[in-house]
Protein backbone atom coordinates (compact mmCIF):
# COMPACT_ATOMS: atom_id res chain seq x y z
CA UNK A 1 107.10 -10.90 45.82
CA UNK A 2 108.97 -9.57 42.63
CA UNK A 3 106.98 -7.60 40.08
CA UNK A 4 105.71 -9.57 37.15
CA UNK A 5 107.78 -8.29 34.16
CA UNK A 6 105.29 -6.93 31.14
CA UNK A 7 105.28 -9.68 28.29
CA UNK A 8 106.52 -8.56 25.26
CA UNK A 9 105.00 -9.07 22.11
CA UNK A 10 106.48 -9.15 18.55
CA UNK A 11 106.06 -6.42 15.79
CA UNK A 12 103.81 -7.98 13.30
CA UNK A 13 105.85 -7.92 9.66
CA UNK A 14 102.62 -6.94 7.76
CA UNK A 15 102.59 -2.74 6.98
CA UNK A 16 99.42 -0.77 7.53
CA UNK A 17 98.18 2.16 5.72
CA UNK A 18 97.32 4.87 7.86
CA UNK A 19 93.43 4.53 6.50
CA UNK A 20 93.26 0.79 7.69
CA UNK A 21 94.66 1.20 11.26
CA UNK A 22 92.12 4.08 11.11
CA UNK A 23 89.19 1.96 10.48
CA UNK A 24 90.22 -0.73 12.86
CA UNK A 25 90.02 1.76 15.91
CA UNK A 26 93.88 3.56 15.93
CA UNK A 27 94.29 7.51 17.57
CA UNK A 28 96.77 9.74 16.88
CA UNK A 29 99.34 10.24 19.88
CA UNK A 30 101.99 12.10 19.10
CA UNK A 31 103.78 11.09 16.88
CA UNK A 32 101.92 7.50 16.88
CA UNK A 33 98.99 6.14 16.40
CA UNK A 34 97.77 4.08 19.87
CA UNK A 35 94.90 1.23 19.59
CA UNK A 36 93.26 1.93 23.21
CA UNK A 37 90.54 -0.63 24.94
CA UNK A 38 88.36 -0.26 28.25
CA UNK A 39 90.08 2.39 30.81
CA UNK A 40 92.27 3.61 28.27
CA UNK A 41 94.22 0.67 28.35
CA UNK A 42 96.58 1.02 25.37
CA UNK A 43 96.49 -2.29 23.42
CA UNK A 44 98.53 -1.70 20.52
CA UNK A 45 100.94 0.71 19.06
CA UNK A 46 101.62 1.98 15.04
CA UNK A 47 105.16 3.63 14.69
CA UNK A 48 106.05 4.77 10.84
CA UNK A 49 109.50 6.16 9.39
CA UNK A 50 107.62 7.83 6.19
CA UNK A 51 104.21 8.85 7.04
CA UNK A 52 102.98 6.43 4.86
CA UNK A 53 103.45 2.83 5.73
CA UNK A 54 103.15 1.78 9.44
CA UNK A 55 104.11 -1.29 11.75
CA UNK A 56 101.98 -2.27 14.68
CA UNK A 57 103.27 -3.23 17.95
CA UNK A 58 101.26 -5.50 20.30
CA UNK A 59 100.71 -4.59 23.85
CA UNK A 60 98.12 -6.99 24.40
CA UNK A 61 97.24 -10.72 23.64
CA UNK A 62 94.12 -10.71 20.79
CA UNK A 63 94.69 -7.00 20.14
CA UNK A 64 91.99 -6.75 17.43
């Protein structure tokens, strides 16, 4: 039996500020900021060009 690719989920078009995906649960990784549930399951990335604006990236279904 085949493995089951991951789905993929799209980038949301809304921009964050860093204080916001702060309050809502986001750690900094690197050079990201990583949303992660039960067992350290990552649910959601935040990527950023400036420092100052970021775009999430859904891992998960209902990420909130």
């Amino acid at each position: 039996m085949p493995k089951r690719q991951p789905k993929v989920y799209a980038t949301l078009r809304r921009y964050f500020d860093r204080s916001e995906l702060v309050m809502l649960g986001f750690q900094q990784d690197g050079s990201q900021l990583v949303k992660r549930g039960a067992g350290r399951v990552i649910y959601a990335t935040a990527s950023s060009l400036n420092g100052l604006s970021w775009r999430v990236t859904p891992l998960v279904k209902h990420w909130k």
